[in-house]
N, C-alpha and C. Protein backbone atom coordinates (compact mmCIF):
# COMPACT_ATOMS: atom_id res chain seq x y z
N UNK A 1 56.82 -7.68 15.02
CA UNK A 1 56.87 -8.14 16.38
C UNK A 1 55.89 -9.30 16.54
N UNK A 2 56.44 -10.40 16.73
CA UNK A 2 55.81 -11.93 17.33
C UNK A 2 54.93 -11.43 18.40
N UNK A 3 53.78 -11.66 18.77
CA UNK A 3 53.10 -12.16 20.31
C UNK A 3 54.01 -13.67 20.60
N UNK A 4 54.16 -14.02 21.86
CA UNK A 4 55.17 -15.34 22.54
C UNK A 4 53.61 -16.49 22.65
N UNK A 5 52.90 -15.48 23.36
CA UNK A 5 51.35 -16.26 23.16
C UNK A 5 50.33 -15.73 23.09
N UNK A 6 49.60 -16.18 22.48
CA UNK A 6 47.87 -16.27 22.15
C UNK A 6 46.79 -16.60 22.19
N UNK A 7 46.03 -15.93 22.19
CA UNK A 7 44.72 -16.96 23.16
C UNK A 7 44.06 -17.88 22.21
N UNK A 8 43.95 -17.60 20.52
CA UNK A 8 43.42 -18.26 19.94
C UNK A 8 44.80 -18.64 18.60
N UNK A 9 45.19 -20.11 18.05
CA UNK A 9 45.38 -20.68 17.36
C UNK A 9 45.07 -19.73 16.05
N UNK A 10 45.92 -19.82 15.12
CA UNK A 10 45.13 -19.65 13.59
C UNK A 10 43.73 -20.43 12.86
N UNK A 11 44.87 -21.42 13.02
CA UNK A 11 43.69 -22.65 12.97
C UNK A 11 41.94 -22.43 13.46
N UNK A 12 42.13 -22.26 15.06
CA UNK A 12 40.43 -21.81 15.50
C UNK A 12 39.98 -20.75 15.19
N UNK A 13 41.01 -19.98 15.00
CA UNK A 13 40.53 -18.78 14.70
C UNK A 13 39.64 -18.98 13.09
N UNK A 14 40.03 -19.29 12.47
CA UNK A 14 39.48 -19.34 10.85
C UNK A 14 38.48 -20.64 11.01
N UNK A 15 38.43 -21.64 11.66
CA UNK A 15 37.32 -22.57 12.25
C UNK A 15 36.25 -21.37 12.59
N UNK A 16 36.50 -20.92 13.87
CA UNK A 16 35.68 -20.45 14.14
C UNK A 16 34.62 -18.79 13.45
N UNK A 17 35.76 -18.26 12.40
CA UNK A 17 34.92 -17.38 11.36
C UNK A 17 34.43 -18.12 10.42
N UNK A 18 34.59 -19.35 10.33
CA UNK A 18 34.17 -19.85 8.82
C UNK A 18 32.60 -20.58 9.86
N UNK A 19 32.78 -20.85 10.64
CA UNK A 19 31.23 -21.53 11.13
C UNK A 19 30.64 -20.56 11.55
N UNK A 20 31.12 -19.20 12.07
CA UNK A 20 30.51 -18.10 11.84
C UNK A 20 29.43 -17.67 10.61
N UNK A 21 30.14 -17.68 9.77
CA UNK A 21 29.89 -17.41 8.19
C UNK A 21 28.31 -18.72 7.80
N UNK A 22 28.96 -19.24 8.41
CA UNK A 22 27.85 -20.63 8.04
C UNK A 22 26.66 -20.67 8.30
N UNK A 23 26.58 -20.15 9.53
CA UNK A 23 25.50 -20.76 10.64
C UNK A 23 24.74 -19.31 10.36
N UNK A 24 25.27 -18.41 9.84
CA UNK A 24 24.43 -16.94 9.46
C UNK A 24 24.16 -16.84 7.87
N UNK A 25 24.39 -18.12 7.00
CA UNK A 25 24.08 -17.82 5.57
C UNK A 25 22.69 -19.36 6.03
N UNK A 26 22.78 -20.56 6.91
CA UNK A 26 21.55 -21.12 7.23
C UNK A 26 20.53 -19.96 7.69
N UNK A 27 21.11 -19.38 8.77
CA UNK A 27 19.96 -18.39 9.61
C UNK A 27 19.39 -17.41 8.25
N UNK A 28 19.89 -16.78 7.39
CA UNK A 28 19.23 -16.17 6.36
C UNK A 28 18.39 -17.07 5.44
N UNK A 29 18.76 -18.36 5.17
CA UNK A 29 18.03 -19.37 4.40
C UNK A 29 16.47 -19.45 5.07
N UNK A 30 16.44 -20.02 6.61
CA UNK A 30 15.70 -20.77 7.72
C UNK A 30 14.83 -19.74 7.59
N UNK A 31 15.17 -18.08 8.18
CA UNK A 31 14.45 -17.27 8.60
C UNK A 31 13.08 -16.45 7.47
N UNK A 32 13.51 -16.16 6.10
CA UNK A 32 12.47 -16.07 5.89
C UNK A 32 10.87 -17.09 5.38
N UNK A 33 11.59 -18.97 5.52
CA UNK A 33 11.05 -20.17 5.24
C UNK A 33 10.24 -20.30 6.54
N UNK A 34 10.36 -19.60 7.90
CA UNK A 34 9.60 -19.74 8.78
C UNK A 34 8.92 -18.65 8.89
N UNK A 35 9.13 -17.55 8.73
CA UNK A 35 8.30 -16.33 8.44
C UNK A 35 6.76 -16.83 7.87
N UNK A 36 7.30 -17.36 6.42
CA UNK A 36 6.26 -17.54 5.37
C UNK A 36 5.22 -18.15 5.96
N UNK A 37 5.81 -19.58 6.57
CA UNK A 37 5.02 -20.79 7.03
C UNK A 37 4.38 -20.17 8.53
N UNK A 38 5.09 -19.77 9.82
CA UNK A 38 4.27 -19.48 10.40
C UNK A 38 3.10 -18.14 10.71
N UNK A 39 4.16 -17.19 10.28
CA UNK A 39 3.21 -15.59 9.80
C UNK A 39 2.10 -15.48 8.99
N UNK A 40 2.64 -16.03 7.88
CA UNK A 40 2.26 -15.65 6.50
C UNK A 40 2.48 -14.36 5.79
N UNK A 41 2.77 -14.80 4.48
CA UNK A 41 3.14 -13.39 3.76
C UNK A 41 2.32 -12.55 3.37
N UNK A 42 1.12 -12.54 3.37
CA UNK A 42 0.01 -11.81 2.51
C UNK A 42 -0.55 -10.94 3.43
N UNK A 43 -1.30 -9.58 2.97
CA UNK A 43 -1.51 -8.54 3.94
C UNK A 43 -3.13 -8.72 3.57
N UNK A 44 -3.84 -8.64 4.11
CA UNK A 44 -4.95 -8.64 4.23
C UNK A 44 -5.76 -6.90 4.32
N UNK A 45 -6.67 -6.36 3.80
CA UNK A 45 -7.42 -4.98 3.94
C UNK A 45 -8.19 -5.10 5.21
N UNK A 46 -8.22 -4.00 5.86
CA UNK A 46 -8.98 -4.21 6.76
C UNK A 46 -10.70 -4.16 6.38
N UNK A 47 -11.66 -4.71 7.13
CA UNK A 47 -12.63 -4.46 7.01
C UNK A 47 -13.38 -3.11 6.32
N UNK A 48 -12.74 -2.12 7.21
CA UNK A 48 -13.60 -0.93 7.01
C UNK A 48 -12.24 -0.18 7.58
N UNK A 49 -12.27 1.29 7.06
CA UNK A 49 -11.71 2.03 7.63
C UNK A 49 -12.72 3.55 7.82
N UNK A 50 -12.11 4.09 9.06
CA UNK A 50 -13.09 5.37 9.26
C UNK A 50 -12.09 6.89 9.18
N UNK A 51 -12.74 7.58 8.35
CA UNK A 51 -11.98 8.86 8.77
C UNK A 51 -12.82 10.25 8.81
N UNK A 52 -12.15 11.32 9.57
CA UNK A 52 -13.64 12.30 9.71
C UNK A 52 -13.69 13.21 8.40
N UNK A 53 -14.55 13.45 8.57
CA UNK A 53 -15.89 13.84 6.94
C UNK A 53 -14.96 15.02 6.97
N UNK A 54 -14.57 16.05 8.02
CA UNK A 54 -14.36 17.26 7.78
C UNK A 54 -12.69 17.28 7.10
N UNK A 55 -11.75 16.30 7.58
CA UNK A 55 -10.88 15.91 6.30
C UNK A 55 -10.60 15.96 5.50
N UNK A 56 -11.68 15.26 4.56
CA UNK A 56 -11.89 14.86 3.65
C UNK A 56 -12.61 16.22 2.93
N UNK A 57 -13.52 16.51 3.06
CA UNK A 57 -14.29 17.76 2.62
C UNK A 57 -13.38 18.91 2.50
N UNK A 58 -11.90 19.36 3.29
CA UNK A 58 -10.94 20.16 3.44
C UNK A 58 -10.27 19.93 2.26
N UNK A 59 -9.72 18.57 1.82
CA UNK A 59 -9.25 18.23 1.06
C UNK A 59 -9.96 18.21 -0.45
N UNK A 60 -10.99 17.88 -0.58
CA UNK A 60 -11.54 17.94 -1.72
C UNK A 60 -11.94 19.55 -2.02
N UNK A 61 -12.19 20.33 -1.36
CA UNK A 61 -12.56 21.72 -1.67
C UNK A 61 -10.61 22.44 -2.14
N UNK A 62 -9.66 21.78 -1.33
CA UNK A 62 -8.61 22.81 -1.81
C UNK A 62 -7.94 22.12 -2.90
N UNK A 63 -7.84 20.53 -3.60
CA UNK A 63 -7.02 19.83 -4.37
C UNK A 63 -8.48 19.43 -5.17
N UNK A 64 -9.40 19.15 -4.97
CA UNK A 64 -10.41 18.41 -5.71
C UNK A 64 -10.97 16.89 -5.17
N UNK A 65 -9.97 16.11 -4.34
CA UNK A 65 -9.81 15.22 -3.94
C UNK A 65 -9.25 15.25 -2.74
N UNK A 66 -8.83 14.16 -2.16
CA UNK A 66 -8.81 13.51 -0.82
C UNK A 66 -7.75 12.46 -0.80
N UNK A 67 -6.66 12.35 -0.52
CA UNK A 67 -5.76 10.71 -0.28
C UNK A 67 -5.66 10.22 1.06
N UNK A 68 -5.98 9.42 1.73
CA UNK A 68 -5.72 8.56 2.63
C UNK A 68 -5.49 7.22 2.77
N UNK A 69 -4.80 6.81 3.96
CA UNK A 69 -4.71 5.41 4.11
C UNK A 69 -5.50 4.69 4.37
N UNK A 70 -5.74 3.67 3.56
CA UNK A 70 -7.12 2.44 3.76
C UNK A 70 -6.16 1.07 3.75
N UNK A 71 -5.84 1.58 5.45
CA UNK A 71 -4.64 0.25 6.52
C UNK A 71 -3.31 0.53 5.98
N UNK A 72 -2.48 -0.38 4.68
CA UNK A 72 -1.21 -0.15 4.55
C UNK A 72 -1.48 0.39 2.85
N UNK A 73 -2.57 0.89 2.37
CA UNK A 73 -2.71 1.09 1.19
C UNK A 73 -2.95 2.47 0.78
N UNK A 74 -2.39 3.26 -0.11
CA UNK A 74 -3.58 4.77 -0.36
C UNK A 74 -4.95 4.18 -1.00
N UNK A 75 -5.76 5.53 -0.41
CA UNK A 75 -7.01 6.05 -1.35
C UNK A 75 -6.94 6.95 -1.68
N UNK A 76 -8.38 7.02 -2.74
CA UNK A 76 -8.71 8.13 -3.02
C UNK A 76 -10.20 8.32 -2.79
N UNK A 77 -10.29 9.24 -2.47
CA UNK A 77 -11.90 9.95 -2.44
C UNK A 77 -12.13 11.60 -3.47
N UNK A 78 -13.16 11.51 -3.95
CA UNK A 78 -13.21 12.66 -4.49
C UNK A 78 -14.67 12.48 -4.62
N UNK A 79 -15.56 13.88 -4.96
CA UNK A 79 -16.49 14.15 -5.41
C UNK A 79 -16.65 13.78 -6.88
N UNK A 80 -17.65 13.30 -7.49
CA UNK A 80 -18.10 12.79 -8.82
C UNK A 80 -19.41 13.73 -9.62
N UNK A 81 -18.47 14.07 -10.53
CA UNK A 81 -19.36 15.75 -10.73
C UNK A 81 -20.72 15.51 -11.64
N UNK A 82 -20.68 14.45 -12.18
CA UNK A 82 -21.83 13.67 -12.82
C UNK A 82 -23.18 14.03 -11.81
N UNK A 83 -22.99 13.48 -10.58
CA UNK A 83 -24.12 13.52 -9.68
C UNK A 83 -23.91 14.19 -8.68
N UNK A 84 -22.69 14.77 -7.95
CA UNK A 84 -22.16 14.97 -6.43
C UNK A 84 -21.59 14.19 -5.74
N UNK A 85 -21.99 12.90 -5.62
CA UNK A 85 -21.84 11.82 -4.89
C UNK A 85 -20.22 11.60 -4.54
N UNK A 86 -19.93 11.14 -3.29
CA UNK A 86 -18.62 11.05 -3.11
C UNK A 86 -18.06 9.50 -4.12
N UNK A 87 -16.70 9.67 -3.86
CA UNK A 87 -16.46 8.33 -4.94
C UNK A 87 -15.17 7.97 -4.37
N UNK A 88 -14.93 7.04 -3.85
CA UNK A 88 -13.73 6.28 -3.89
C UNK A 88 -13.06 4.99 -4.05
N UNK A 89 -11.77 5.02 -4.40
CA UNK A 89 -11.54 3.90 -4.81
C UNK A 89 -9.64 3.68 -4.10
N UNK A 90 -9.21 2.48 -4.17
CA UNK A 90 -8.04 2.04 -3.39
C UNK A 90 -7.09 2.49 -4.66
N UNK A 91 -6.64 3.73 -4.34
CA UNK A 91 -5.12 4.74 -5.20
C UNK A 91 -4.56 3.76 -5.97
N UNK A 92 -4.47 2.56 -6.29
CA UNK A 92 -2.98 1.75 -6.44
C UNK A 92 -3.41 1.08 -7.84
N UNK A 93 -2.62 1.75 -8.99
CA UNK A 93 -2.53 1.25 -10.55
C UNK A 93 -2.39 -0.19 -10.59
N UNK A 94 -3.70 -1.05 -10.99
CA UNK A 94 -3.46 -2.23 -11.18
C UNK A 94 -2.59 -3.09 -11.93
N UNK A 95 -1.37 -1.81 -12.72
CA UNK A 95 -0.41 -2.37 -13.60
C UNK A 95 0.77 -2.64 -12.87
N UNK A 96 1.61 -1.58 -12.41
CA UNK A 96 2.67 -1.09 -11.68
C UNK A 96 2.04 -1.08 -10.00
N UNK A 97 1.15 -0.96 -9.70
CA UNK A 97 1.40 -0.33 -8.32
C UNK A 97 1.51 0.40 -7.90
N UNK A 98 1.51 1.90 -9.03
CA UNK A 98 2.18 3.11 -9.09
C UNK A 98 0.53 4.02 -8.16
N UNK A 99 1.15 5.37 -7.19
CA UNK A 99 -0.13 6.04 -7.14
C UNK A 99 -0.88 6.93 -7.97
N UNK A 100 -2.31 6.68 -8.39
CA UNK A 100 -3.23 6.95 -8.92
C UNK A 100 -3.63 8.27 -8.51
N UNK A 101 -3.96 9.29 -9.00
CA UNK A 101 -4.31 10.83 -8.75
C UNK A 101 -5.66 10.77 -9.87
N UNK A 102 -6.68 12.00 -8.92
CA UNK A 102 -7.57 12.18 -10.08
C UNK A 102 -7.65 13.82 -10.40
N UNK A 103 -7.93 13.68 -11.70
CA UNK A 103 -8.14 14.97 -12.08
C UNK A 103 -8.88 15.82 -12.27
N UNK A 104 -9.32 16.89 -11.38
CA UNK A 104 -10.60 16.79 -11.70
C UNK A 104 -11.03 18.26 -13.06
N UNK A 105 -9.83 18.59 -13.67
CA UNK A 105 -10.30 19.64 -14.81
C UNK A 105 -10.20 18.51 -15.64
N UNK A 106 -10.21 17.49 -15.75
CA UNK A 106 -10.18 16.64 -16.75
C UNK A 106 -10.95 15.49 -16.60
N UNK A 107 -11.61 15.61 -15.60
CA UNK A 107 -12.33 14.38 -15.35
C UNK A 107 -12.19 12.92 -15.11
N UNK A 108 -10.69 12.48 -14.68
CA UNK A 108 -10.61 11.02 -14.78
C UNK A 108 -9.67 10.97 -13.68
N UNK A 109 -8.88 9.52 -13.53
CA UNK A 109 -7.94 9.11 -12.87
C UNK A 109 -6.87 8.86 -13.30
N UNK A 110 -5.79 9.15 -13.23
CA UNK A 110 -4.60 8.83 -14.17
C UNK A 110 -3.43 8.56 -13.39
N UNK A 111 -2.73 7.54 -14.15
CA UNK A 111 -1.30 6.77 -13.13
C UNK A 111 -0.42 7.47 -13.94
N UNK A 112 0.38 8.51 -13.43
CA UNK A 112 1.34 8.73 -14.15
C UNK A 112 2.55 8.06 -14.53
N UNK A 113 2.75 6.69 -14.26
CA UNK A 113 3.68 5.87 -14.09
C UNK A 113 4.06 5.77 -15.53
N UNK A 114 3.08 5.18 -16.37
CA UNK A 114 2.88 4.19 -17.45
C UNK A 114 2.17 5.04 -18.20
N UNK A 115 1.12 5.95 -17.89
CA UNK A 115 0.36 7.17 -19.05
C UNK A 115 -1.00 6.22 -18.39
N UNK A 116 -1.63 5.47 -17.52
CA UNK A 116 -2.59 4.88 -17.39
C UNK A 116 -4.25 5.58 -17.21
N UNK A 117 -5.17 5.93 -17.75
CA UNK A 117 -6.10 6.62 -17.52
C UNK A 117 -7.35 5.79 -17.11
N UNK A 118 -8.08 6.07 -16.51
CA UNK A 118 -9.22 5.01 -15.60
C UNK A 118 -10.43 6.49 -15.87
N UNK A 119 -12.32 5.92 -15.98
CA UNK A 119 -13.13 6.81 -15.74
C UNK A 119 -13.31 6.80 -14.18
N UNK A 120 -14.43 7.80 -14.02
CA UNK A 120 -14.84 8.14 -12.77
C UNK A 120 -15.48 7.17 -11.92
N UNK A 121 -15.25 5.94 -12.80
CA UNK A 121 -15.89 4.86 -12.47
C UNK A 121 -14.94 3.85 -11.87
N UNK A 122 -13.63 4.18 -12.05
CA UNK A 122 -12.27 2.80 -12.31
C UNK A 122 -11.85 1.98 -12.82
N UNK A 123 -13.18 1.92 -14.14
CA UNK A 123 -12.52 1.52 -15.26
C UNK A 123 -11.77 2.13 -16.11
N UNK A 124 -11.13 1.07 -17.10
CA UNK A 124 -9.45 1.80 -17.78
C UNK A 124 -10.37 2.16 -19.18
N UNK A 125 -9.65 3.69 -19.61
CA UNK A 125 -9.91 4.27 -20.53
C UNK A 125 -8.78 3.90 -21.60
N UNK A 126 -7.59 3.61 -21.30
CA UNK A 126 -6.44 3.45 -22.12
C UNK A 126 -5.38 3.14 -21.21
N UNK A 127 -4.11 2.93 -21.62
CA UNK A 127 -3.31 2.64 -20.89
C UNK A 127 -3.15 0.95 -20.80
N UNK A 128 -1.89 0.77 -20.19
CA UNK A 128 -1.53 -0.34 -19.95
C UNK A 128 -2.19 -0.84 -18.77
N UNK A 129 -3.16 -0.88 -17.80
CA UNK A 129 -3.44 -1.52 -16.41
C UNK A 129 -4.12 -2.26 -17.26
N UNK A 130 -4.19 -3.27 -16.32
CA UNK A 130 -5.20 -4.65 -16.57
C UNK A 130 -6.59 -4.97 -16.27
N UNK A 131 -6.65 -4.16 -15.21
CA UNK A 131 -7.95 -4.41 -14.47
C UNK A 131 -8.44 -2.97 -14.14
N UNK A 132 -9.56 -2.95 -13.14
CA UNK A 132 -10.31 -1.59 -12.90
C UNK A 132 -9.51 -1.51 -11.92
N UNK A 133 -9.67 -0.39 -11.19
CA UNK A 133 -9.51 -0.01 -10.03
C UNK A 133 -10.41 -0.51 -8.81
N UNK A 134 -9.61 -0.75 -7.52
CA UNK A 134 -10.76 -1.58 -6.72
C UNK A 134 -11.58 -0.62 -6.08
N UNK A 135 -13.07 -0.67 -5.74
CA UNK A 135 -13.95 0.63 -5.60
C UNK A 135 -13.96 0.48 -3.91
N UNK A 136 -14.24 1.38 -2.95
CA UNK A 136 -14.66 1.38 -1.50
C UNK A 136 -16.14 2.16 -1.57
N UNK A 137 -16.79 1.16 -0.94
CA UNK A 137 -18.24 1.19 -0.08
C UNK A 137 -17.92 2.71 0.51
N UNK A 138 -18.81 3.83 0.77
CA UNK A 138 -18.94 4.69 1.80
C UNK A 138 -20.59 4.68 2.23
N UNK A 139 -19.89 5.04 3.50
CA UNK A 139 -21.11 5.53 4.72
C UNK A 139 -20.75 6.06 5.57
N UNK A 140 -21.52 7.70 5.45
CA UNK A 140 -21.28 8.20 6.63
C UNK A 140 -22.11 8.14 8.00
N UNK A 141 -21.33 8.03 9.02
CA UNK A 141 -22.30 7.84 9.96
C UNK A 141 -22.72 9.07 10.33
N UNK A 142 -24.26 9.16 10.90
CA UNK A 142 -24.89 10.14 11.32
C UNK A 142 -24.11 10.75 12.30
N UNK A 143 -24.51 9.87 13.51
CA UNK A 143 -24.23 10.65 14.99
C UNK A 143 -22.66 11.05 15.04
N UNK A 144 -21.45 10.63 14.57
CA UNK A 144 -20.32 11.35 14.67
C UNK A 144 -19.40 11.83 13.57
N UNK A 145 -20.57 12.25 12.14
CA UNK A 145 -19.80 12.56 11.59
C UNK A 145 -18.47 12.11 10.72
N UNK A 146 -18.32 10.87 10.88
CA UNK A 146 -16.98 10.37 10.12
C UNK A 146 -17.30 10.03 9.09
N UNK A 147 -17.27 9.29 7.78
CA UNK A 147 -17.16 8.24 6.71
C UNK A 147 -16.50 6.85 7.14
N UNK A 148 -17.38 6.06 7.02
CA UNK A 148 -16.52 4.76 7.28
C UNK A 148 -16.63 4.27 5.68
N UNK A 149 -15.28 4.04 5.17
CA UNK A 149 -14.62 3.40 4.32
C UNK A 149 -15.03 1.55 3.90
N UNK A 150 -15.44 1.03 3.15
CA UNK A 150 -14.90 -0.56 3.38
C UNK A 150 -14.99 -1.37 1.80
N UNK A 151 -14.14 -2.12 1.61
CA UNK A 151 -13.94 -3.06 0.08
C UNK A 151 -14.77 -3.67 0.03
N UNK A 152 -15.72 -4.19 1.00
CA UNK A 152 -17.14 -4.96 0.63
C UNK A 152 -18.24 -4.09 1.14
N UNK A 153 -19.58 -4.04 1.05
CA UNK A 153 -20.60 -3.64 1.67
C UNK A 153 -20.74 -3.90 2.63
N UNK A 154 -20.70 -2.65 3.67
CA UNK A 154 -21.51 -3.36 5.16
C UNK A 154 -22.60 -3.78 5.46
């Protein structure tokens, strides 16, 4: 069965999906070239991050350790049985990217990704990573109890 008439031509019709098609494979080109330039792509750490002591202390008494977010990244915190001292460092295998767990009947850090092993320190014992692990500053504050977290010294 013919339609007698139509609102759109063949012709416009396929004009108008094909500049369709067009003007949305520019807009995918354009859009992430202005992203880059006016956003920017790179994520930055925050200064410092804070989280409360009693957390953390929950966590290290039932797993050995502690994972949290330091901004869009994991950590880790754990006790360092050498001295007591708390210890942490930013979770993320400097090879892969993969998350970092520590062990603590075994004493180290290990990426299970790749077989990667790091000391209590974040340096690599074996394994494929390249670099150490990046370390976080702690301080807890007195009056409320939290740990503030940070990648440089405050």
């Amino acid at each position: 069965m013919k339609l007698k008439e139509s609102i759109f031509s063949r012709r416009s019709f396929l004009n108008g999906f094909l500049a369709f098609g067009f003007w949305g494979l520019v807009g995918s080109i354009i859009y992430p070239i202005k992203k880059f330039l006016l956003e920017g792509m790179e994520y930055k750490d925050p200064p410092s991050w804070t989280v409360p002591k009693e957390e953390i202390m929950q966590g290290i008494e039932s797993a050995g350790f502690y994972m949290f977010l330091y901004g869009r990244k994991e950590a880790i915190v754990f006790r360092d049985p050498r001295d007591g001292n708390l210890k942490s460092f930013i979770a993320i295998c400097t090879h892969a990217d993969c998350i970092v767990r520590y062990v603590p009947t075994e004493k180290y850090i290990h990426c299970a990704c790749h077989n990667g092993y790091y000391d209590l320190d974040g340096k690599k014992i074996k394994g494929p990573p390249p670099r150490p692990l990046t370390p976080l500053h702690i301080v807890e504050e007195p009056d409320t109890g939290n740990i503030v977290f940070s990648i440089h010294e405050l």
